[in-house]
PDB file of N, CA and C in Angstrom:
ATOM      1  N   UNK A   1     -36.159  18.151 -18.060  1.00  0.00           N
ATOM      2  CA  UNK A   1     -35.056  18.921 -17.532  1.00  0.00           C
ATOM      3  C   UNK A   1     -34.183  19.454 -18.655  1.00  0.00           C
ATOM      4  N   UNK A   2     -33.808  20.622 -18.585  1.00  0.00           N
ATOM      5  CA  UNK A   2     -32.633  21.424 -19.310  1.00  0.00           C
ATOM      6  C   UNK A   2     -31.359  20.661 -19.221  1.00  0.00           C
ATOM      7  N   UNK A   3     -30.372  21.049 -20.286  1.00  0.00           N
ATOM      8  CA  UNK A   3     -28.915  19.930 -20.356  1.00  0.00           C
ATOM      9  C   UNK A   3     -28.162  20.543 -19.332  1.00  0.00           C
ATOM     10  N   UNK A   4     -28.606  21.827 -19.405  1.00  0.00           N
ATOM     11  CA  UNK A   4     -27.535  22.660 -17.987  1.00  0.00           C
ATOM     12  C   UNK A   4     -27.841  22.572 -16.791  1.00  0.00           C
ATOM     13  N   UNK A   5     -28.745  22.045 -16.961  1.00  0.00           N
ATOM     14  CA  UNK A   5     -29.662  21.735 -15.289  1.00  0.00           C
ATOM     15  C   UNK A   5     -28.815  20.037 -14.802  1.00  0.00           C
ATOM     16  N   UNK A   6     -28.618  19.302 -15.987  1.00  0.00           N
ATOM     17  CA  UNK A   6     -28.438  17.791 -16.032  1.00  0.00           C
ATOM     18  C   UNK A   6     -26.894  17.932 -15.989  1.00  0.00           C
ATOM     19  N   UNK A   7     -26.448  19.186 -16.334  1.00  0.00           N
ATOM     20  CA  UNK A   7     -24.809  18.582 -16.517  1.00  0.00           C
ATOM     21  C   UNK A   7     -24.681  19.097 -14.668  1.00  0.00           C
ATOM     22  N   UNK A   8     -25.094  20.529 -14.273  1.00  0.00           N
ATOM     23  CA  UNK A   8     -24.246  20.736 -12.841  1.00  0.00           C
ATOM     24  C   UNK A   8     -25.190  19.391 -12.318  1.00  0.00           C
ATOM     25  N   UNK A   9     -26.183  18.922 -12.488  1.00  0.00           N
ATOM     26  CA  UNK A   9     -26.664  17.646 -10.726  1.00  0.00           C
ATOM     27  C   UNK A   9     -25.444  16.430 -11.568  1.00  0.00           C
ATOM     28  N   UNK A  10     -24.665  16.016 -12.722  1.00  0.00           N
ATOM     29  CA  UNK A  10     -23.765  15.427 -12.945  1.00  0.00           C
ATOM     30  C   UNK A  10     -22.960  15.923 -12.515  1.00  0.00           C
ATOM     31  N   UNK A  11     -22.208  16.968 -12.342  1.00  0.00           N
ATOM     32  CA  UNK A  11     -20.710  17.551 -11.772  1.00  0.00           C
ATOM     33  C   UNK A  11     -20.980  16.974  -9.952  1.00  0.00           C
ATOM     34  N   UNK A  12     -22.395  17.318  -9.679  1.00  0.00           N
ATOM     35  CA  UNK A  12     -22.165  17.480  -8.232  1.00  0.00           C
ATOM     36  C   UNK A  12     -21.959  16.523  -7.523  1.00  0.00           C
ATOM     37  N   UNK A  13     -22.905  15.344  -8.605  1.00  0.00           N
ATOM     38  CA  UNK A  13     -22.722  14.012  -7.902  1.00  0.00           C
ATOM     39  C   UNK A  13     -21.102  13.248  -8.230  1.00  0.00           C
ATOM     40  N   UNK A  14     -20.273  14.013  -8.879  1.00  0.00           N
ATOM     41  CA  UNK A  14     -19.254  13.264  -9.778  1.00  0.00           C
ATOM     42  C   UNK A  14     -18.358  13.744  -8.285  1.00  0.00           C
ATOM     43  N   UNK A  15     -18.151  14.888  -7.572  1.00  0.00           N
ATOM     44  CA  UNK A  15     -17.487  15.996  -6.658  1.00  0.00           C
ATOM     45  C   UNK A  15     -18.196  14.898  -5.410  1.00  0.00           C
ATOM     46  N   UNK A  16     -19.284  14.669  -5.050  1.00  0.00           N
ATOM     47  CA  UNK A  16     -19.717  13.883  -3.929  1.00  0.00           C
ATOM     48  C   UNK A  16     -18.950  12.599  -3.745  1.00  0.00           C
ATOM     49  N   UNK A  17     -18.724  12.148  -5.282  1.00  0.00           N
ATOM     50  CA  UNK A  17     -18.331  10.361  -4.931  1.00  0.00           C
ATOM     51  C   UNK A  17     -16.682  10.884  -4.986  1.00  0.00           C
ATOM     52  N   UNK A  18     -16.508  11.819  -5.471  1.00  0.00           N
ATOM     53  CA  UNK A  18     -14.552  12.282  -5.155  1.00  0.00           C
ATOM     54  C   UNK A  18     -14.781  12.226  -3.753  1.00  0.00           C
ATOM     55  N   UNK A  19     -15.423  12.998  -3.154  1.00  0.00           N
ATOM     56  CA  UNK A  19     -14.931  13.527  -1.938  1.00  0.00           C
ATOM     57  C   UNK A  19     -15.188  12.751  -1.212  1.00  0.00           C
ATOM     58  N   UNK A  20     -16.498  11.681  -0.983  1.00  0.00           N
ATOM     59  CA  UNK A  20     -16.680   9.943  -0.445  1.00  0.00           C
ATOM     60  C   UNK A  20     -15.428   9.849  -0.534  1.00  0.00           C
ATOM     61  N   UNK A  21     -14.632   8.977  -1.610  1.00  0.00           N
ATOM     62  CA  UNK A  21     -13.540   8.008  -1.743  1.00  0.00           C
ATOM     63  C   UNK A  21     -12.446   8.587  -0.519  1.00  0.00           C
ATOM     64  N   UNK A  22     -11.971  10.079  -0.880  1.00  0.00           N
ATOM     65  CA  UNK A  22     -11.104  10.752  -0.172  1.00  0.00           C
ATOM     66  C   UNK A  22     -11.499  10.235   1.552  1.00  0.00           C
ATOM     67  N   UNK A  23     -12.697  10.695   1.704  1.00  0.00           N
ATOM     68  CA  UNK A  23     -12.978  10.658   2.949  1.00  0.00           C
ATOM     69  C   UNK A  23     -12.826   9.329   3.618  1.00  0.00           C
ATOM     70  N   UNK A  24     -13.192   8.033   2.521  1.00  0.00           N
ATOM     71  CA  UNK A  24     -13.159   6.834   3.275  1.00  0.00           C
ATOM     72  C   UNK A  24     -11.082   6.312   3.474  1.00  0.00           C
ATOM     73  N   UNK A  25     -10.283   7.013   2.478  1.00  0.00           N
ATOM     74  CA  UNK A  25      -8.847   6.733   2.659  1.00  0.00           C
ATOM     75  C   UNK A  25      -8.654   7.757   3.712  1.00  0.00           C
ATOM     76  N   UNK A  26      -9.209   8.581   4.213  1.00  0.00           N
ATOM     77  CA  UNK A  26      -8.478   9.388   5.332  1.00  0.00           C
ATOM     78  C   UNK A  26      -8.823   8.656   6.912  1.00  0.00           C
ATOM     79  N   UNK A  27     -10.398   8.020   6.588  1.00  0.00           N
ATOM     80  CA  UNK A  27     -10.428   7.297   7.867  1.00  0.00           C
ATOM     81  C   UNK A  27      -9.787   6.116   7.717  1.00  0.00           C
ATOM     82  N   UNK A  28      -9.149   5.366   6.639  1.00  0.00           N
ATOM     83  CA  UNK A  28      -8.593   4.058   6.697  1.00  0.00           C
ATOM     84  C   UNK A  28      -7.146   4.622   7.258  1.00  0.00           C
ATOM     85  N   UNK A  29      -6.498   5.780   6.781  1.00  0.00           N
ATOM     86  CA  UNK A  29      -5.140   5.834   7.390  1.00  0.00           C
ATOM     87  C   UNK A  29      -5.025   6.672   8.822  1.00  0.00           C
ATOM     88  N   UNK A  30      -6.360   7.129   9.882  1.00  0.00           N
ATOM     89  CA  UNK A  30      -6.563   7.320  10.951  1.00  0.00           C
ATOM     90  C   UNK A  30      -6.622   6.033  11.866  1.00  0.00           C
ATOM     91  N   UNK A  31      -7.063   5.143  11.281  1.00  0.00           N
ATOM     92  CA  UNK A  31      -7.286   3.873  11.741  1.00  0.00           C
ATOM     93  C   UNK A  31      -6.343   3.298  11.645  1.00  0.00           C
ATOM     94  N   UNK A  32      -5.366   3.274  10.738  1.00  0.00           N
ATOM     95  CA  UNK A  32      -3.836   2.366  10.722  1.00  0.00           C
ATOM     96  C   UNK A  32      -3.064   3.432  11.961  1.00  0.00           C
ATOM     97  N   UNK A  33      -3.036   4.385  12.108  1.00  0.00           N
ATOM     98  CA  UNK A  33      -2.611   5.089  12.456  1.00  0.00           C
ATOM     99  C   UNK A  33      -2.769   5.053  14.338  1.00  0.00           C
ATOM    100  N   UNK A  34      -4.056   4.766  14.364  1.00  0.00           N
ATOM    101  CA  UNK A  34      -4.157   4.950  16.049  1.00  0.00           C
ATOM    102  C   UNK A  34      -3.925   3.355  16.499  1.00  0.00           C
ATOM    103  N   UNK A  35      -4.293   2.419  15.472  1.00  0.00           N
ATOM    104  CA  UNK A  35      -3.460   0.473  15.470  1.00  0.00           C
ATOM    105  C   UNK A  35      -1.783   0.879  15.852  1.00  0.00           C
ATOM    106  N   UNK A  36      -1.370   1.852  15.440  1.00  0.00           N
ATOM    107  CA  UNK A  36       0.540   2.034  15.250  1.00  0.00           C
ATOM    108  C   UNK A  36       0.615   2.015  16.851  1.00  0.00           C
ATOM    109  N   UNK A  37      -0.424   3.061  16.770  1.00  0.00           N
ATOM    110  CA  UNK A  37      -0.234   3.693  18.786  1.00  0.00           C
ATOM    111  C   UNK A  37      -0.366   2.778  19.706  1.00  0.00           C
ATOM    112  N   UNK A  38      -1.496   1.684  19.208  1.00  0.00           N
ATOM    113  CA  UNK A  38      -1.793   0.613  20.070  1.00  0.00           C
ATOM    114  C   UNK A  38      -0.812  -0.312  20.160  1.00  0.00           C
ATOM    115  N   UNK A  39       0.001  -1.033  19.389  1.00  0.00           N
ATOM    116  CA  UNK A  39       0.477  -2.073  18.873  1.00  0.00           C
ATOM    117  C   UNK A  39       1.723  -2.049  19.757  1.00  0.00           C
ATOM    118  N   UNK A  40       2.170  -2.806  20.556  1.00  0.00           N
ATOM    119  CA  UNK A  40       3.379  -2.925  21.286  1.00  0.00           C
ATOM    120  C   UNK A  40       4.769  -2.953  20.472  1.00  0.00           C
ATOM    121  N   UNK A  41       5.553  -2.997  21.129  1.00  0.00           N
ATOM    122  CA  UNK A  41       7.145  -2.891  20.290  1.00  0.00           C
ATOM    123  C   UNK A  41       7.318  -4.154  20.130  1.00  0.00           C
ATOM    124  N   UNK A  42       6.919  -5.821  21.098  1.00  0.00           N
ATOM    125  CA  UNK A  42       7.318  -6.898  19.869  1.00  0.00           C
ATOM    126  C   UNK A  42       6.513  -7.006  19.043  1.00  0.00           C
ATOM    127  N   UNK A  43       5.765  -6.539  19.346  1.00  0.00           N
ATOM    128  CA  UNK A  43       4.458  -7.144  17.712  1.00  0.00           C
ATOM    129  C   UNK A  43       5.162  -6.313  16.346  1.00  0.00           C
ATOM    130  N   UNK A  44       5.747  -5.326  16.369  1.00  0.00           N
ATOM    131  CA  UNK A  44       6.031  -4.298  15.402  1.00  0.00           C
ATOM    132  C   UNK A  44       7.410  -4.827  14.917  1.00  0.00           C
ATOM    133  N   UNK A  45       8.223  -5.881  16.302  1.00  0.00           N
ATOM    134  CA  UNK A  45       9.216  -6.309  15.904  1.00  0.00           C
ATOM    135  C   UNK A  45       9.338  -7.455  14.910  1.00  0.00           C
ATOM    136  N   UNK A  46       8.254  -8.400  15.580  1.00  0.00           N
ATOM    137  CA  UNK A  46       7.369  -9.918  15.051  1.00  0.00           C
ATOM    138  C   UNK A  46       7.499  -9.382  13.539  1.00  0.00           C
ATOM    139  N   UNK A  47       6.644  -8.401  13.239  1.00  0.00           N
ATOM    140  CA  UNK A  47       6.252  -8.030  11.504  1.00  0.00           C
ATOM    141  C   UNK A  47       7.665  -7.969  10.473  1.00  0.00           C
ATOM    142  N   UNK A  48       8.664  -7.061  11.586  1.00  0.00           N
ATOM    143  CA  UNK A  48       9.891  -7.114  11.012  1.00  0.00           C
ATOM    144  C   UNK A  48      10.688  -8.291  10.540  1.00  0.00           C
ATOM    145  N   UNK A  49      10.187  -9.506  11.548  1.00  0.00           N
ATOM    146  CA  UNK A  49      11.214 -10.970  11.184  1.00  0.00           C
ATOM    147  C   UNK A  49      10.464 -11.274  10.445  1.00  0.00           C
ATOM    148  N   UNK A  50       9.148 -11.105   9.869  1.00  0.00           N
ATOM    149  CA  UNK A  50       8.383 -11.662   8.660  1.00  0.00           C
ATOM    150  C   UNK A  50       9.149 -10.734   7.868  1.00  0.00           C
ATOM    151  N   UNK A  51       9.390  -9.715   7.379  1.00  0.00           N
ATOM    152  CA  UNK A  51       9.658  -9.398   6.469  1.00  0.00           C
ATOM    153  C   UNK A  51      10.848  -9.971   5.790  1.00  0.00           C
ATOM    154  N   UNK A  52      11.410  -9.656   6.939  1.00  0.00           N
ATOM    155  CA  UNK A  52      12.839 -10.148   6.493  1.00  0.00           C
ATOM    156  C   UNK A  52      13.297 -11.470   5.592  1.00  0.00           C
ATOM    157  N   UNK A  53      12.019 -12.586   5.863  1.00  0.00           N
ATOM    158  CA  UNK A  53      12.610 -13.304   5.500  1.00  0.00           C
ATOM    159  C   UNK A  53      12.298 -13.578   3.880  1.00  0.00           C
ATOM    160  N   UNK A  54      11.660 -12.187   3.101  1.00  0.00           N
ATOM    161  CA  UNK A  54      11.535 -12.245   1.553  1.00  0.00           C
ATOM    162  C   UNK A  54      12.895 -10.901   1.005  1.00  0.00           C
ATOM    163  N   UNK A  55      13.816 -10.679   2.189  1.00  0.00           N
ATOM    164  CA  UNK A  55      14.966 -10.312   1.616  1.00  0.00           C
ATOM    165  C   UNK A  55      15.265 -10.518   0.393  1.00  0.00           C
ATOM    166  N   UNK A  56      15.742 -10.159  -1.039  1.00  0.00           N
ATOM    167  CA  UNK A  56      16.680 -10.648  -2.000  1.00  0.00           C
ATOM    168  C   UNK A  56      16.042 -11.602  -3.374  1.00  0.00           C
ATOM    169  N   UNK A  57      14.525 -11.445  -2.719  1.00  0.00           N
ATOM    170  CA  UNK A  57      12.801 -12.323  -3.311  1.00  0.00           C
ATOM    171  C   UNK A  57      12.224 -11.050  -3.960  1.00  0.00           C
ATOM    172  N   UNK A  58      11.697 -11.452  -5.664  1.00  0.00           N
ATOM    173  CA  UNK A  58      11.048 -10.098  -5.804  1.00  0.00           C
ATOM    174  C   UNK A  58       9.762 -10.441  -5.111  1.00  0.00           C
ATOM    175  N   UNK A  59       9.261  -9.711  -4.529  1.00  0.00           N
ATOM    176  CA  UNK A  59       7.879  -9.213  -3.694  1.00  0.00           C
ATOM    177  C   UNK A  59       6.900  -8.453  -4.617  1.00  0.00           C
ATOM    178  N   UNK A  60       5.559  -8.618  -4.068  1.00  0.00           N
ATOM    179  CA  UNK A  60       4.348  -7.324  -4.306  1.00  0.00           C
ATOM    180  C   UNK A  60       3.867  -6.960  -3.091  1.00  0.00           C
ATOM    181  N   UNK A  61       3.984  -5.637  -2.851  1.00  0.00           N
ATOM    182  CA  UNK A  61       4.051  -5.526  -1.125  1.00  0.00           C
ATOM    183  C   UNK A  61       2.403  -4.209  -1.477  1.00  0.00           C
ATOM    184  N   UNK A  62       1.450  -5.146  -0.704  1.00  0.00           N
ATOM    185  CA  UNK A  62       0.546  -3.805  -1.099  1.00  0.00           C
ATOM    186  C   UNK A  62      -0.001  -3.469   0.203  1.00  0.00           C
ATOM    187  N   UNK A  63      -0.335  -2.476   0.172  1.00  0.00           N
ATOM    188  CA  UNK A  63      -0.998  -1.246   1.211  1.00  0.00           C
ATOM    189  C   UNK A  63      -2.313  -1.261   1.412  1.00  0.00           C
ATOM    190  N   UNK A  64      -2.697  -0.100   2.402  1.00  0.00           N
ATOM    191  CA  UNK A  64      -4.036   0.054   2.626  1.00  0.00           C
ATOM    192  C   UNK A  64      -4.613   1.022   2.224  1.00  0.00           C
ATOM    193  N   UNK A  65      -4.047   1.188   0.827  1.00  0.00           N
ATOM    194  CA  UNK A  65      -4.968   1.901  -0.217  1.00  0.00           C
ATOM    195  C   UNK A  65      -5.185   1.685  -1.253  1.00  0.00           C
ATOM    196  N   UNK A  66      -5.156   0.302  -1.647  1.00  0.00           N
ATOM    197  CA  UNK A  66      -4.925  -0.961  -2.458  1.00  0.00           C
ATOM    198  C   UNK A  66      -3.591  -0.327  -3.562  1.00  0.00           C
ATOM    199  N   UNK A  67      -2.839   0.263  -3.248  1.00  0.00           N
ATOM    200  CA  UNK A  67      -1.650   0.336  -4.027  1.00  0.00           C
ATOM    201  C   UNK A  67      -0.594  -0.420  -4.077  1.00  0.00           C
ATOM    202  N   UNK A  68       0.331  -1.110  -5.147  1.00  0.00           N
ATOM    203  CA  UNK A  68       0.656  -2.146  -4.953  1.00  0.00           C
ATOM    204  C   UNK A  68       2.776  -2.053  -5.024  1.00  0.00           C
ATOM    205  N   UNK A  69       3.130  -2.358  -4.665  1.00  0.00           N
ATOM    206  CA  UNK A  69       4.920  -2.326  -5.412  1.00  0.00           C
ATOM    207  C   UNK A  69       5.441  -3.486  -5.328  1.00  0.00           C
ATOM    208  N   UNK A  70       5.993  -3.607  -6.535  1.00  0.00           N
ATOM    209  CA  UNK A  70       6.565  -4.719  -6.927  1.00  0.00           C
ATOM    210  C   UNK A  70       7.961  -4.303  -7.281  1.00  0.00           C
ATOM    211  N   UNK A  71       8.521  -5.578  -6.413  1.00  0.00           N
ATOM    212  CA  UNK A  71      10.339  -5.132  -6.986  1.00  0.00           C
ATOM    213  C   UNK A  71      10.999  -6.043  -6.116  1.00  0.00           C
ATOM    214  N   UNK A  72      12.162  -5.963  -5.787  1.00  0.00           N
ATOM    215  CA  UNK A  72      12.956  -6.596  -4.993  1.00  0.00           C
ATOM    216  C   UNK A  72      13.131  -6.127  -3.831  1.00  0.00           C
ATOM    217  N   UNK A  73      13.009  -6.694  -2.713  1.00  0.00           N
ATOM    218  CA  UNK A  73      12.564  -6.161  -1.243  1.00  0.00           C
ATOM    219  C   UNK A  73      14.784  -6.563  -0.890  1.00  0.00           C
ATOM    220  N   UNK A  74      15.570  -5.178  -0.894  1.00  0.00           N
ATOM    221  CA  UNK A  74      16.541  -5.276  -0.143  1.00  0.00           C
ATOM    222  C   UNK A  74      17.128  -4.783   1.172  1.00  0.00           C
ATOM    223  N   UNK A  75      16.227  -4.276   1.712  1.00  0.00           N
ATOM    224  CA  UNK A  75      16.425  -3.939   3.269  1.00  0.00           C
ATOM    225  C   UNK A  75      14.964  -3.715   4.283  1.00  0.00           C
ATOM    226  N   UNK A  76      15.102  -4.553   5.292  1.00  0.00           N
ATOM    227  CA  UNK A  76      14.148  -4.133   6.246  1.00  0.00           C
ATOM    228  C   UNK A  76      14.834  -3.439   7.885  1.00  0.00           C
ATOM    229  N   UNK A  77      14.089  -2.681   8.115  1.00  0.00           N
ATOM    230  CA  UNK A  77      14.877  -1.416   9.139  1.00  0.00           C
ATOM    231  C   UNK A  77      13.159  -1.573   9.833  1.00  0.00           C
ATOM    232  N   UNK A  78      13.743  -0.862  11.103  1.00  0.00           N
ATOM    233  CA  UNK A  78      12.823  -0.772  12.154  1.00  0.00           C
ATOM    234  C   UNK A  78      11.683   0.609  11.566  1.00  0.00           C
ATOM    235  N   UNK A  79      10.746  -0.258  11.121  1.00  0.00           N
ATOM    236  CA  UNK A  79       9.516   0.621  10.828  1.00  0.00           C
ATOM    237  C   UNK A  79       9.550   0.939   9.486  1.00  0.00           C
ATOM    238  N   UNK A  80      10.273   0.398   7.916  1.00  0.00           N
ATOM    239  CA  UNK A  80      10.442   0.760   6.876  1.00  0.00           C
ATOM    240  C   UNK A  80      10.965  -0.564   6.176  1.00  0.00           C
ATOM    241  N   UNK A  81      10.583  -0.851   4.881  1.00  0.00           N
ATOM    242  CA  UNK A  81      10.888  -1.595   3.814  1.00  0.00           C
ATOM    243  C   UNK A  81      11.706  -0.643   2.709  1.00  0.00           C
ATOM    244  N   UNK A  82      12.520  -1.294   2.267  1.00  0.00           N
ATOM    245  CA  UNK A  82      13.765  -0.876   1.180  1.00  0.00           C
ATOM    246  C   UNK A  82      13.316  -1.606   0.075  1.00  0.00           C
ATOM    247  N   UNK A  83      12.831  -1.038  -1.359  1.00  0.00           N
ATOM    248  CA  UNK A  83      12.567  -2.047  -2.227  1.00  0.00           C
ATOM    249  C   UNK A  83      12.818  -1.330  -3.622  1.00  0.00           C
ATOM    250  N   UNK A  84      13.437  -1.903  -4.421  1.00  0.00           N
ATOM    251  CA  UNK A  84      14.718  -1.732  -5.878  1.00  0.00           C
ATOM    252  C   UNK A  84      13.277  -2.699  -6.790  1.00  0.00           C
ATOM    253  N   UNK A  85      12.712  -1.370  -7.215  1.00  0.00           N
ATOM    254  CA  UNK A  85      11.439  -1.733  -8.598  1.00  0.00           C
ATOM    255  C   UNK A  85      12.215  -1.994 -10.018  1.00  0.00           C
ATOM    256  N   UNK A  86      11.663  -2.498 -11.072  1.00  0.00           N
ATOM    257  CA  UNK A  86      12.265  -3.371 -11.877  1.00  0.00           C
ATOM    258  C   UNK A  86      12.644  -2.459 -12.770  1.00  0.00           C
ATOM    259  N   UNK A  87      12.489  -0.937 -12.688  1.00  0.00           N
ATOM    260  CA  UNK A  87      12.733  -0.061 -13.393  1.00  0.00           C
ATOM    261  C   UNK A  87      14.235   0.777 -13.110  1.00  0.00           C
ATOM    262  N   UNK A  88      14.576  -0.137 -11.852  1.00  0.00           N
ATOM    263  CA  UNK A  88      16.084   0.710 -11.196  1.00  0.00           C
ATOM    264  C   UNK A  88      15.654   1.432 -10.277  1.00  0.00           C
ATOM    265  N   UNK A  89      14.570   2.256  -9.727  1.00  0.00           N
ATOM    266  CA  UNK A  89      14.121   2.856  -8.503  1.00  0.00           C
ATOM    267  C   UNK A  89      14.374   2.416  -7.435  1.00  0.00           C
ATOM    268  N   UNK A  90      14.303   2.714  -6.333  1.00  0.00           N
ATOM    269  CA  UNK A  90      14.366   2.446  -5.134  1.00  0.00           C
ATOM    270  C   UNK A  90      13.099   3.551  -4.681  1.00  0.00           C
ATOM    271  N   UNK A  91      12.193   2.550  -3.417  1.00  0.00           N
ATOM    272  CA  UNK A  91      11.312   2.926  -3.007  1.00  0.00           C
ATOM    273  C   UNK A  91      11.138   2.675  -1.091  1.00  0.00           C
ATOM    274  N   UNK A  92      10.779   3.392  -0.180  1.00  0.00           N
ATOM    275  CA  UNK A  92      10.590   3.306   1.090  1.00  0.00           C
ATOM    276  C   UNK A  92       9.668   3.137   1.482  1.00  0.00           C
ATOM    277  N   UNK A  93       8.921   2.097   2.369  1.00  0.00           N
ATOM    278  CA  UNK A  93       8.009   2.141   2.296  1.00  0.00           C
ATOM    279  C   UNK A  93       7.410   1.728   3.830  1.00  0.00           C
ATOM    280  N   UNK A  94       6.283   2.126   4.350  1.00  0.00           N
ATOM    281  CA  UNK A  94       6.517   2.281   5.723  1.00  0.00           C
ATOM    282  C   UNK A  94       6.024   1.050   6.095  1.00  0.00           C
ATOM    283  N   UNK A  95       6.504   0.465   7.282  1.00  0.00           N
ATOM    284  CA  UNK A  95       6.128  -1.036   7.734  1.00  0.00           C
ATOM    285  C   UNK A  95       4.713  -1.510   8.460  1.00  0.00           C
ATOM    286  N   UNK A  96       4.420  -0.072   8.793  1.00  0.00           N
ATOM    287  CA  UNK A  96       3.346   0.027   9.766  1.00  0.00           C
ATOM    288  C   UNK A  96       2.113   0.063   8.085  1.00  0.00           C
ATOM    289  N   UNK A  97       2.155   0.397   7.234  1.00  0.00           N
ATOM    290  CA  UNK A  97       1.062   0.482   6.261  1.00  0.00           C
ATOM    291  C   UNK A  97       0.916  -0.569   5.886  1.00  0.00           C
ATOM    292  N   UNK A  98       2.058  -1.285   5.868  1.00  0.00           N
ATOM    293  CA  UNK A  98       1.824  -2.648   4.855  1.00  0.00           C
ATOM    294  C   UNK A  98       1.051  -4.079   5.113  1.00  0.00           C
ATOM    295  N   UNK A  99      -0.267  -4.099   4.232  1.00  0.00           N
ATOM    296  CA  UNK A  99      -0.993  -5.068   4.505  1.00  0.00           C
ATOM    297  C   UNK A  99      -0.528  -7.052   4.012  1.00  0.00           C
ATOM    298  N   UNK A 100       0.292  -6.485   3.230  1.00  0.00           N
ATOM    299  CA  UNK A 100       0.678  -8.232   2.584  1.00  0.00           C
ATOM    300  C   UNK A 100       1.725  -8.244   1.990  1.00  0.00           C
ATOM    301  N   UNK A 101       2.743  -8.945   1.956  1.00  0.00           N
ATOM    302  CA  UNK A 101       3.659  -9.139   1.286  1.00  0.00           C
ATOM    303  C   UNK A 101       3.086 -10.528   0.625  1.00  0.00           C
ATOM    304  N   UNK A 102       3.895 -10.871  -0.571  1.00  0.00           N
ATOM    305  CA  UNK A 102       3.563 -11.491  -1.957  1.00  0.00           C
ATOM    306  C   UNK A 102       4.855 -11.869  -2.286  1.00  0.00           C
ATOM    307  N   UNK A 103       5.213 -13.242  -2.180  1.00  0.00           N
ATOM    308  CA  UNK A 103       6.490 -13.808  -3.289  1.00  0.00           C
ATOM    309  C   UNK A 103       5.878 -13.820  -4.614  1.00  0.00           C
ATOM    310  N   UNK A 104       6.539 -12.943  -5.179  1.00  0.00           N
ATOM    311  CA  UNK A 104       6.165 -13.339  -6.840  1.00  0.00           C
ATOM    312  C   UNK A 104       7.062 -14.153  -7.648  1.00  0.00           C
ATOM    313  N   UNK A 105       6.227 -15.404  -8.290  1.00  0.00           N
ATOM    314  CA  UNK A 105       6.684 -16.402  -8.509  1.00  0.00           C
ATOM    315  C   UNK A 105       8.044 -16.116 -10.151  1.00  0.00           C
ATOM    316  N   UNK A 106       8.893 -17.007 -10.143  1.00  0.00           N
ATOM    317  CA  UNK A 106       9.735 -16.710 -11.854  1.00  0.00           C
ATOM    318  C   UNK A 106       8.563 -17.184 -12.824  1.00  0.00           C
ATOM    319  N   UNK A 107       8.726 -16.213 -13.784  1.00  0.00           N
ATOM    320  CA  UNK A 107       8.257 -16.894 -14.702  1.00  0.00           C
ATOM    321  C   UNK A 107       8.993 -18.396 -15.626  1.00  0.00           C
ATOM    322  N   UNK A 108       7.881 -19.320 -15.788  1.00  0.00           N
ATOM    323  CA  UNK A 108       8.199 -20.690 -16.073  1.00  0.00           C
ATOM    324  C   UNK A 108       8.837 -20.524 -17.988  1.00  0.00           C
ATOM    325  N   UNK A 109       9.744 -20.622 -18.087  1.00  0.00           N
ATOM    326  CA  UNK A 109      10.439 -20.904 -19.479  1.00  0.00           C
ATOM    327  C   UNK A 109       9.617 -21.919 -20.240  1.00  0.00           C
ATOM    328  N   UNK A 110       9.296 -21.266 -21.555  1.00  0.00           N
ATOM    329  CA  UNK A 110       8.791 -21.755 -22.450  1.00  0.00           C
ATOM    330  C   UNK A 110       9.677 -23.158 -22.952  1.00  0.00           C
ATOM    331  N   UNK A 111       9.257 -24.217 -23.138  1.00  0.00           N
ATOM    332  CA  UNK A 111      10.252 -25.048 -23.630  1.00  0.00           C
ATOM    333  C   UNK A 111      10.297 -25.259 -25.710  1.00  0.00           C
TER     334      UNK A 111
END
């Protein structure tokens, strides 16, 4: 085979596995999405008193697109997380996406 023959079947397959990945996060957030529709108002409430109770705790709160935030979780609201990243940001983040919250532990002082 020619290198120009070898580089486009490389581009095409490189454009196939882009457009896979894309395709498998659009059905993962169709699927969180029609769970929102299903899911009754205490269950959505239930999630809320879990949250709440890592108020003022830095957290790693990650999603269902394995993306992760870490920071200090200071407000939970009906359907949204409030969270102050270690950089001074503030970030929103929706309640219905979120797969896990995470106490992240202090680090232990060297003696």
């Amino acid at each position: 085979m020619d290198t120009s023959t070898m580089i486009v079947l490389f581009l095409l397959l490189v454009l196939l596995i882009l457009w896979l990945r894309r395709r498998r996060r659009n059905v993962i957030a169709a699927r969180m999405m029609r769970r929102k529709r299903r899911l009754k108002r205490e269950e959505r409430i239930d999630m809320e008193e879990m949250a709440k109770r890592f108020i003022g705790k830095n957290c790693t709160l990650q999603t269902f697109d394995n993306n992760a935030i870490t920071g200090e979780l200071l407000e939970v609201t009906s359907g949204a997380v409030l969270v102050r990243e270690k950089d001074g940001q503030e970030a929103a983040v929706n309640l219905d996406f979120i797969l896990k919250i995470l106490e992240v532990p202090e680090k232990k002082k060297k003696r």
